[in-house]
PDB file of N, CA and C in Angstrom:
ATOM      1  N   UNK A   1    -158.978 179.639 -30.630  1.00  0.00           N
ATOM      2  CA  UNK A   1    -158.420 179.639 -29.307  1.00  0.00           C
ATOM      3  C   UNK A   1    -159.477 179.218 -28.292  1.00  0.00           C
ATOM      4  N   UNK A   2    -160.695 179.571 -28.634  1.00  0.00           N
ATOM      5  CA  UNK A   2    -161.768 179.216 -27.604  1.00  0.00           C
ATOM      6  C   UNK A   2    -162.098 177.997 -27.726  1.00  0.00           C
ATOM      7  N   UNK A   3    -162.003 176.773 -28.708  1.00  0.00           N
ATOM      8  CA  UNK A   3    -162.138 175.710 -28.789  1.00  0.00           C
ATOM      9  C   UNK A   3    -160.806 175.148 -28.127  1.00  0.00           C
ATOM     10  N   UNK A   4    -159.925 175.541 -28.296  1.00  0.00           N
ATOM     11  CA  UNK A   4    -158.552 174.558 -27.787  1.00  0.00           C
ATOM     12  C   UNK A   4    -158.950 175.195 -26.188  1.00  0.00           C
ATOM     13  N   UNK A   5    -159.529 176.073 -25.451  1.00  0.00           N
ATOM     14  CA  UNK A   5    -159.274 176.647 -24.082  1.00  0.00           C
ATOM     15  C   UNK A   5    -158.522 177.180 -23.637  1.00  0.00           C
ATOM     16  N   UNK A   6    -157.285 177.878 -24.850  1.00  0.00           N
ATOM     17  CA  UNK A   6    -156.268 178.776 -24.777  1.00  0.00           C
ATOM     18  C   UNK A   6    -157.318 180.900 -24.473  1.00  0.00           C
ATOM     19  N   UNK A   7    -156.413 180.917 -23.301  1.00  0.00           N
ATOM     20  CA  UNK A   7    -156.885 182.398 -22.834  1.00  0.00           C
ATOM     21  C   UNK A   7    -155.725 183.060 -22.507  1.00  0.00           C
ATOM     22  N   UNK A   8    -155.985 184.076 -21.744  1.00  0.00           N
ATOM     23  CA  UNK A   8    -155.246 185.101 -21.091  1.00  0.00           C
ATOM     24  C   UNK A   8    -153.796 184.503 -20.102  1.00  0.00           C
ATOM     25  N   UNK A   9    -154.140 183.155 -19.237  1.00  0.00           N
ATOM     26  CA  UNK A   9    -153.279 182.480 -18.950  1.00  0.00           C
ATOM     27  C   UNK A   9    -152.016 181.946 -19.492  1.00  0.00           C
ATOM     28  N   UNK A  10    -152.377 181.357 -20.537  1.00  0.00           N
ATOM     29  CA  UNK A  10    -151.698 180.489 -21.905  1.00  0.00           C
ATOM     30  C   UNK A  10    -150.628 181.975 -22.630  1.00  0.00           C
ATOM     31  N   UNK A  11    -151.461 182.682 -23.021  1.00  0.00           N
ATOM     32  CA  UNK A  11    -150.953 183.942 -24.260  1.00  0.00           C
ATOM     33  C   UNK A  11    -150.953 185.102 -23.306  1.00  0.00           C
ATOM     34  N   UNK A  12    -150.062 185.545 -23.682  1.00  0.00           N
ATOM     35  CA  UNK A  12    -149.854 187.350 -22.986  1.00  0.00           C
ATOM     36  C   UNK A  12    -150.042 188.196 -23.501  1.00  0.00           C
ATOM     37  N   UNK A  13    -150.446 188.098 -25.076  1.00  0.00           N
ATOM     38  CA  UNK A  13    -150.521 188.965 -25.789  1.00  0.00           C
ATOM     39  C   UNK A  13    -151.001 188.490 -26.990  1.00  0.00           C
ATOM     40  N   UNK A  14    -151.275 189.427 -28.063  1.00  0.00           N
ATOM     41  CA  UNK A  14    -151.311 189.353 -29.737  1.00  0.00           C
ATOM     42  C   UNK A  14    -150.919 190.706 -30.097  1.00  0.00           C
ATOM     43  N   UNK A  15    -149.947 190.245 -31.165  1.00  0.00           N
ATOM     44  CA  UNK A  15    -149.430 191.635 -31.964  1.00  0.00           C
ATOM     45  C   UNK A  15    -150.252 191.949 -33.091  1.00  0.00           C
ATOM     46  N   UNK A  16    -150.615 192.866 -33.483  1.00  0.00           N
ATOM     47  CA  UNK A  16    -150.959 193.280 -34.370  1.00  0.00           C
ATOM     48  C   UNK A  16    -150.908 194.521 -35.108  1.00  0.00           C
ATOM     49  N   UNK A  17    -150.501 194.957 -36.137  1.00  0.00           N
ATOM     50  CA  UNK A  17    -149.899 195.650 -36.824  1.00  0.00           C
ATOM     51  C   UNK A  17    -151.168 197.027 -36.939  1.00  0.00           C
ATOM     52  N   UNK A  18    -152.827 196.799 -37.094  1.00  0.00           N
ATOM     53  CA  UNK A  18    -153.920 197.697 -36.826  1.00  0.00           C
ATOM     54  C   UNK A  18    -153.888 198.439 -35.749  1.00  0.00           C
ATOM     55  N   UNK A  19    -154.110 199.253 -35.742  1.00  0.00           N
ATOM     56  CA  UNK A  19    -153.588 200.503 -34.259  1.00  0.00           C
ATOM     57  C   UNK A  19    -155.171 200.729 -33.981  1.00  0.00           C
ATOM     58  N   UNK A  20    -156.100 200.343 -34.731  1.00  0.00           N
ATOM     59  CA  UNK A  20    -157.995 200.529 -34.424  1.00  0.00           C
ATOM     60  C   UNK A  20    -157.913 199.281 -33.485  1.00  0.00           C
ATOM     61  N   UNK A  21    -157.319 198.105 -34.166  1.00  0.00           N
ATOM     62  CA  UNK A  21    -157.660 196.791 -32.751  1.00  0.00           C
ATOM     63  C   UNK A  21    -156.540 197.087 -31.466  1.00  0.00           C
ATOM     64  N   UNK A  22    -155.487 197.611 -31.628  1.00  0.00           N
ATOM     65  CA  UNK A  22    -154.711 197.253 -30.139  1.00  0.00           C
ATOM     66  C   UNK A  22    -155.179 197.829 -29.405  1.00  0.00           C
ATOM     67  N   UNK A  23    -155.193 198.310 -27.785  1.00  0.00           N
ATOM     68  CA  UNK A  23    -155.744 198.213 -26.931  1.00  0.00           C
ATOM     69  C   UNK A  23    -157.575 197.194 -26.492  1.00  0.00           C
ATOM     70  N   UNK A  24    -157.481 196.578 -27.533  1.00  0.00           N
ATOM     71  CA  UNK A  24    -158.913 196.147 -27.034  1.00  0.00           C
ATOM     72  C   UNK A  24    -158.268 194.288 -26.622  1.00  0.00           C
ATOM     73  N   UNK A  25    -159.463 193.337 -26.617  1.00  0.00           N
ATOM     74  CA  UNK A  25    -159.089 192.393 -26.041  1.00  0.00           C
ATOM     75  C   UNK A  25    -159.843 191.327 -27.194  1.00  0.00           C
ATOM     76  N   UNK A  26    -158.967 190.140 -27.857  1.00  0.00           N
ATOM     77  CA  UNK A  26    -159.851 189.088 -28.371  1.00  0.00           C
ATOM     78  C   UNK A  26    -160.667 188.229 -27.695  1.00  0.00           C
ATOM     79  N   UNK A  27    -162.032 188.496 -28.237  1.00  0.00           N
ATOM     80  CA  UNK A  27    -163.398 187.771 -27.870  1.00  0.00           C
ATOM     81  C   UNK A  27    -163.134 186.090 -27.099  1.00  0.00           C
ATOM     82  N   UNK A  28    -163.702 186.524 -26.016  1.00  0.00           N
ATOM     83  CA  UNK A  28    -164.101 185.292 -25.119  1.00  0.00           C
ATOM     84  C   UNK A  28    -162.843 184.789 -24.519  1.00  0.00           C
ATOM     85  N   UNK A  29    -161.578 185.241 -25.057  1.00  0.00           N
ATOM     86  CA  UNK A  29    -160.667 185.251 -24.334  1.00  0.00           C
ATOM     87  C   UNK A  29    -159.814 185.916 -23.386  1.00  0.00           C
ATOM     88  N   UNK A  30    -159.585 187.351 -23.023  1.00  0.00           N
ATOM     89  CA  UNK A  30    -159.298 188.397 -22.525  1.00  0.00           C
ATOM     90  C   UNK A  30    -157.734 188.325 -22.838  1.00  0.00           C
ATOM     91  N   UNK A  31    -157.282 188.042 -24.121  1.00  0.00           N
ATOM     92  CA  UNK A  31    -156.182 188.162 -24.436  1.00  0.00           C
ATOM     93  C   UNK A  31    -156.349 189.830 -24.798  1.00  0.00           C
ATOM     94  N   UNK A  32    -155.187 190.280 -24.285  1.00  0.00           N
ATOM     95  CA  UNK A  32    -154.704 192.129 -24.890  1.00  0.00           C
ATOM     96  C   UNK A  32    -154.160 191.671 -26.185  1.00  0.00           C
ATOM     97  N   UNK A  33    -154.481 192.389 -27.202  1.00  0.00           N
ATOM     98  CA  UNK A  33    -154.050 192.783 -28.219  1.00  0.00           C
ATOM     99  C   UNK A  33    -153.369 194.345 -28.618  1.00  0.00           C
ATOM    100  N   UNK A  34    -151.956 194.000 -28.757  1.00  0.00           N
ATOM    101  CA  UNK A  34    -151.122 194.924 -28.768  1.00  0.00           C
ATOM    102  C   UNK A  34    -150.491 195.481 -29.963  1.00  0.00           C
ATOM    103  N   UNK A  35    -149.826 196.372 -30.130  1.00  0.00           N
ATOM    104  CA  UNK A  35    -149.148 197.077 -31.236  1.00  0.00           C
ATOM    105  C   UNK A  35    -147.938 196.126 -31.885  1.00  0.00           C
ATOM    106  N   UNK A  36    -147.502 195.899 -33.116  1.00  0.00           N
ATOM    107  CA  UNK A  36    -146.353 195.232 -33.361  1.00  0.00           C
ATOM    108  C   UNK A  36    -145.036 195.493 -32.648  1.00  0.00           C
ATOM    109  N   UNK A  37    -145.144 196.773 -32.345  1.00  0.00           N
ATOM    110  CA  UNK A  37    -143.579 197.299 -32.013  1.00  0.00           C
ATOM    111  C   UNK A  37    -143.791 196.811 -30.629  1.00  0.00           C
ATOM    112  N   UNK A  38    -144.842 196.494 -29.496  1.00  0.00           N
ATOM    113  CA  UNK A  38    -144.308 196.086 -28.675  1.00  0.00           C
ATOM    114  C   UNK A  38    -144.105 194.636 -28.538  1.00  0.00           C
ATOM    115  N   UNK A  39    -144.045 193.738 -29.623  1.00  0.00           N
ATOM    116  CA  UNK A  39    -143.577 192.157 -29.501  1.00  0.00           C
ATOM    117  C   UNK A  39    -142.289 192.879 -29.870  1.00  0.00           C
ATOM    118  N   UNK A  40    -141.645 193.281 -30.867  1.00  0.00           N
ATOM    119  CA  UNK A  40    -140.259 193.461 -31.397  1.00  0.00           C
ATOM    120  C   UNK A  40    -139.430 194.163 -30.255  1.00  0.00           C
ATOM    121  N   UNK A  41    -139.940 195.164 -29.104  1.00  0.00           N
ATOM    122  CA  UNK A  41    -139.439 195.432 -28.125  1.00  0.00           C
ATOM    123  C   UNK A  41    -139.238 194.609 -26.855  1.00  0.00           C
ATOM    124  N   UNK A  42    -140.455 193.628 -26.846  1.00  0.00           N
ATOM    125  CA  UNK A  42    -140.532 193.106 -25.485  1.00  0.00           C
ATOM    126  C   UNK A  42    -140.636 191.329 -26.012  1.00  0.00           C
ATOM    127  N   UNK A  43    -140.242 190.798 -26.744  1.00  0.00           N
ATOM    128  CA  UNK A  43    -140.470 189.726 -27.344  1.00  0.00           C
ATOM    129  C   UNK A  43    -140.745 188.575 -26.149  1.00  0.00           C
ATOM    130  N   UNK A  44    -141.785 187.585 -26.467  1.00  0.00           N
ATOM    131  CA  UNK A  44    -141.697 186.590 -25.455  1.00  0.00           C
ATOM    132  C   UNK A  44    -141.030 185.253 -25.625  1.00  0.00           C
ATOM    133  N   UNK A  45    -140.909 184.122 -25.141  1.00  0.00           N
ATOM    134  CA  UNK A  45    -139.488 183.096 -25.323  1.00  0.00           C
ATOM    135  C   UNK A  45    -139.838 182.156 -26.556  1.00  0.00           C
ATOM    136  N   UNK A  46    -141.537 182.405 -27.012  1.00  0.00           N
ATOM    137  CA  UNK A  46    -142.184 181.336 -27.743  1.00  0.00           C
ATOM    138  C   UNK A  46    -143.055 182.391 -28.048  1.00  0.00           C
ATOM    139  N   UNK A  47    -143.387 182.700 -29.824  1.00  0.00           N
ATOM    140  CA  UNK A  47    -144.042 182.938 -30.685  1.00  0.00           C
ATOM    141  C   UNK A  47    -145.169 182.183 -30.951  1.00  0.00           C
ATOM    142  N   UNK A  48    -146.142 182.121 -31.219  1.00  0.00           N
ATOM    143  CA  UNK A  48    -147.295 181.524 -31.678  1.00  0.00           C
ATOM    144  C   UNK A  48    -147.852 181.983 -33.083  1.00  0.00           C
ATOM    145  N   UNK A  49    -147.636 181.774 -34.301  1.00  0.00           N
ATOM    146  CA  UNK A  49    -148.223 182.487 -35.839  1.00  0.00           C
ATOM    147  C   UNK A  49    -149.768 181.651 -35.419  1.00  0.00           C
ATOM    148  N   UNK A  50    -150.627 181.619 -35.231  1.00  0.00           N
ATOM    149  CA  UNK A  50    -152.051 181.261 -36.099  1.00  0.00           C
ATOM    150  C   UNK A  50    -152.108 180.866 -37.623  1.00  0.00           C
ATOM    151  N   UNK A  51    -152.233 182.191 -37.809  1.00  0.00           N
ATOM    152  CA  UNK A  51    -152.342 183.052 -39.144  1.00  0.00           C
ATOM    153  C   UNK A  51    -151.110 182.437 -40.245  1.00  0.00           C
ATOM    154  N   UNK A  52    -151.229 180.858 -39.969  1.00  0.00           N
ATOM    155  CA  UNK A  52    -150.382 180.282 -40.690  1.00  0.00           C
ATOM    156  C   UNK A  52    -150.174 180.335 -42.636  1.00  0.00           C
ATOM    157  N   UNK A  53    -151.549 181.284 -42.974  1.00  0.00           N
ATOM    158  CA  UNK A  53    -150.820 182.099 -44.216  1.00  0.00           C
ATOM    159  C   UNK A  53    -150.559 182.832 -44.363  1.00  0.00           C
ATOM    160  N   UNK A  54    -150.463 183.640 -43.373  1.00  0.00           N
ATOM    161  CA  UNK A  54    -149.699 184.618 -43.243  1.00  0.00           C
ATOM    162  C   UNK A  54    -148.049 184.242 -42.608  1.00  0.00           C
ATOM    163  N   UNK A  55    -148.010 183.392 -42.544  1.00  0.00           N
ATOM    164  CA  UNK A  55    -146.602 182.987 -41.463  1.00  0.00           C
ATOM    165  C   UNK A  55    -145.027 183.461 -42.160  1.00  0.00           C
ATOM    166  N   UNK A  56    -145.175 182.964 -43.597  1.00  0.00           N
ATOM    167  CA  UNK A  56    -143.962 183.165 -44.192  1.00  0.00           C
ATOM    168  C   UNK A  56    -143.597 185.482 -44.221  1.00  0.00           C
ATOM    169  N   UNK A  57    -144.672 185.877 -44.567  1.00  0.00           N
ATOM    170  CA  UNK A  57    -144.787 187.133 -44.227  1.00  0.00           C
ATOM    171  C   UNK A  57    -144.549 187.596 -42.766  1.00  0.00           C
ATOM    172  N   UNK A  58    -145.360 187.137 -41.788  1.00  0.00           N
ATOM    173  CA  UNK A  58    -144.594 187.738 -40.451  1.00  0.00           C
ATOM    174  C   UNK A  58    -143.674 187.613 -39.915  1.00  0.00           C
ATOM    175  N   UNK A  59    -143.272 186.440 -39.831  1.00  0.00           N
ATOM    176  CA  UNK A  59    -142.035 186.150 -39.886  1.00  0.00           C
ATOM    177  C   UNK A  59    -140.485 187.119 -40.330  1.00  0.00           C
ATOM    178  N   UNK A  60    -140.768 187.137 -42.144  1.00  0.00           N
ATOM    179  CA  UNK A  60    -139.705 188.414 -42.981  1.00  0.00           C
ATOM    180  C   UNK A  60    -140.177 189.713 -42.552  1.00  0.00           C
ATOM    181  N   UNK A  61    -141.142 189.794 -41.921  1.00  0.00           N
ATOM    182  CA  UNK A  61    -141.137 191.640 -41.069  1.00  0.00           C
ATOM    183  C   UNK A  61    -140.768 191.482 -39.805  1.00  0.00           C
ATOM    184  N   UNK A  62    -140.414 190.137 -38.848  1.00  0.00           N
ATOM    185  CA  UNK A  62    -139.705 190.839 -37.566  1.00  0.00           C
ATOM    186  C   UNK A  62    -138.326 190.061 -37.251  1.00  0.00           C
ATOM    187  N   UNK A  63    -137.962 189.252 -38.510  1.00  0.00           N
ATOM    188  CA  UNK A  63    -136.696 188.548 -38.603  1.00  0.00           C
ATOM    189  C   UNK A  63    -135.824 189.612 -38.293  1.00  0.00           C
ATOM    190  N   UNK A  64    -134.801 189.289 -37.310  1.00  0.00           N
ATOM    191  CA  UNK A  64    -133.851 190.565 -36.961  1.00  0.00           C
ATOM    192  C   UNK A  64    -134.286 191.679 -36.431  1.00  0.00           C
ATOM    193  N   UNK A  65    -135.657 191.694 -36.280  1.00  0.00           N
ATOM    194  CA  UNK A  65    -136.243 193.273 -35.326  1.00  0.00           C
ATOM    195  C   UNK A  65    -136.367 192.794 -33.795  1.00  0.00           C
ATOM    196  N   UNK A  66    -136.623 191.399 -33.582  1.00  0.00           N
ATOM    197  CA  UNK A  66    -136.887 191.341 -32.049  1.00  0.00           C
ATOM    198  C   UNK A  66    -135.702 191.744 -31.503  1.00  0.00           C
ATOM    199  N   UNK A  67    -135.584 191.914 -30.022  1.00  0.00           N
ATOM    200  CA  UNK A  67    -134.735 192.342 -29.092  1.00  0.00           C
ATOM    201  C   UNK A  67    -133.978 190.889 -28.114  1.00  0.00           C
ATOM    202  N   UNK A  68    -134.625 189.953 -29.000  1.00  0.00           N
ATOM    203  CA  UNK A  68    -134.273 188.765 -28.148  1.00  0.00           C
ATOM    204  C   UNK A  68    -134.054 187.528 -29.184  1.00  0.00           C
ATOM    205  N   UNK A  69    -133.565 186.174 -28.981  1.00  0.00           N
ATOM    206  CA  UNK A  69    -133.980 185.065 -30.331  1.00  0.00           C
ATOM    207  C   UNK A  69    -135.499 184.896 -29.993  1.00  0.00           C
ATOM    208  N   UNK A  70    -136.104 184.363 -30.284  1.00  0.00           N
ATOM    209  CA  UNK A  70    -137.311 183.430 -29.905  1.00  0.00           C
ATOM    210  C   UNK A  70    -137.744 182.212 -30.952  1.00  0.00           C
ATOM    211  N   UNK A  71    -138.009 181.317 -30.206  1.00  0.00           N
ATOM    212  CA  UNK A  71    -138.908 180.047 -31.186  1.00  0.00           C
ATOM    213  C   UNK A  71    -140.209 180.951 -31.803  1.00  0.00           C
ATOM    214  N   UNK A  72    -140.262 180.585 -32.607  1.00  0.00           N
ATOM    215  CA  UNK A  72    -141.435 180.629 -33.445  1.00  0.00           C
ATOM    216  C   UNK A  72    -142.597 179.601 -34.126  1.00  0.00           C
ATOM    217  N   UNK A  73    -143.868 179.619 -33.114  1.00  0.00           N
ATOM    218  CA  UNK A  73    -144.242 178.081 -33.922  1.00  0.00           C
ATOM    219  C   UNK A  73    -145.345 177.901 -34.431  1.00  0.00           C
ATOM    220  N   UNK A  74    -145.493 177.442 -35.565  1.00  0.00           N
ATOM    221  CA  UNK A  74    -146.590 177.542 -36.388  1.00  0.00           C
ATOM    222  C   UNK A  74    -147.474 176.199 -36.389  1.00  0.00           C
ATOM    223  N   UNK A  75    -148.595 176.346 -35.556  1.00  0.00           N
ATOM    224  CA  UNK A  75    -149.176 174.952 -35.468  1.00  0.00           C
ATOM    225  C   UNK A  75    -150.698 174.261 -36.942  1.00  0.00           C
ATOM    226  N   UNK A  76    -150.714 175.322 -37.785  1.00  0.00           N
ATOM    227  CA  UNK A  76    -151.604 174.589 -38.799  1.00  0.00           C
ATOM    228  C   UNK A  76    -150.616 175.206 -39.895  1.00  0.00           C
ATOM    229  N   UNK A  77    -150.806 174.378 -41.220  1.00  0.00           N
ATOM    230  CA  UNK A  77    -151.692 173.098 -40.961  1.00  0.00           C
ATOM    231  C   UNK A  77    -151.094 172.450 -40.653  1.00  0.00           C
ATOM    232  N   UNK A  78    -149.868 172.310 -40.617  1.00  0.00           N
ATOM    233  CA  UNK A  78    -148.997 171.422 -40.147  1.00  0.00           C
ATOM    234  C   UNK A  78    -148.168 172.107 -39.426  1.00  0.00           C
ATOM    235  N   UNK A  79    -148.104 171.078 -37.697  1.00  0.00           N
ATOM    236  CA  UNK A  79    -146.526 171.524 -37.105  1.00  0.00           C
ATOM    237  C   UNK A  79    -145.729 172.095 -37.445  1.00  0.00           C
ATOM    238  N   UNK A  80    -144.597 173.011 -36.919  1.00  0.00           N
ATOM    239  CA  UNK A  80    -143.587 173.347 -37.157  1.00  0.00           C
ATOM    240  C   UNK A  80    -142.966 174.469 -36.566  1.00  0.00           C
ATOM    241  N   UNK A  81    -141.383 174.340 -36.552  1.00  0.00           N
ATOM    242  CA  UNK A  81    -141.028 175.395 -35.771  1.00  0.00           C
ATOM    243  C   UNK A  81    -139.980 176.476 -36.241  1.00  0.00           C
ATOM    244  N   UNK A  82    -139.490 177.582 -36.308  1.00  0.00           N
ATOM    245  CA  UNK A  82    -138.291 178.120 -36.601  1.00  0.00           C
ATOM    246  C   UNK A  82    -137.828 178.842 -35.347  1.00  0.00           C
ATOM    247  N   UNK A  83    -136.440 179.116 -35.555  1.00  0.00           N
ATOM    248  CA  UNK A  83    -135.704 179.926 -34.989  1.00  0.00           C
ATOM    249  C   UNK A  83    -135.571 181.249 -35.140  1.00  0.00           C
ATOM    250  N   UNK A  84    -135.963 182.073 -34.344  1.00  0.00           N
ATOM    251  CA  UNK A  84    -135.506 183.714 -35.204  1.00  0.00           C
ATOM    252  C   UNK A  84    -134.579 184.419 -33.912  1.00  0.00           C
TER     253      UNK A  84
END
């Protein structure tokens, strides 16, 4: 994220499922890093996976849990987008 110049502006958040990392902030960016349950409560209009091996997995844990649809988009290694 610090090479592309994506920060706090760009992202509102990161979910993460570790309850030791949420409340703190990812390095050099001042993105909040938050609890899973609050993306599935408060979902935003556009998803971002990174963690594109992890993608097929996060994905099947909040398919049908968000509170909203949202795009979902997985930019390595290759493009791509789903619907949830």
């Amino acid at each position: 994220m610090q090479m592309a110049d994506i920060g706090h502006d760009d992202i509102a958040y990161v979910a993460e499922d570790n309850a030791l990392k949420a409340g703190r902030f990812l390095p050099g960016t001042g993105v909040p890093i938050l609890l899973t349950s609050h993306l599935l409560s408060n979902p935003p209009d556009v998803l971002v996976i990174f963690a594109w091996n992890f993608a097929d997995d996060i994905i099947g844990k909040i398919r049908g849990r968000l509170a909203k649809p949202v795009e979902v988009i997985i930019p390595l290694p290759e493009a791509k987008s789903v619907q949830l």
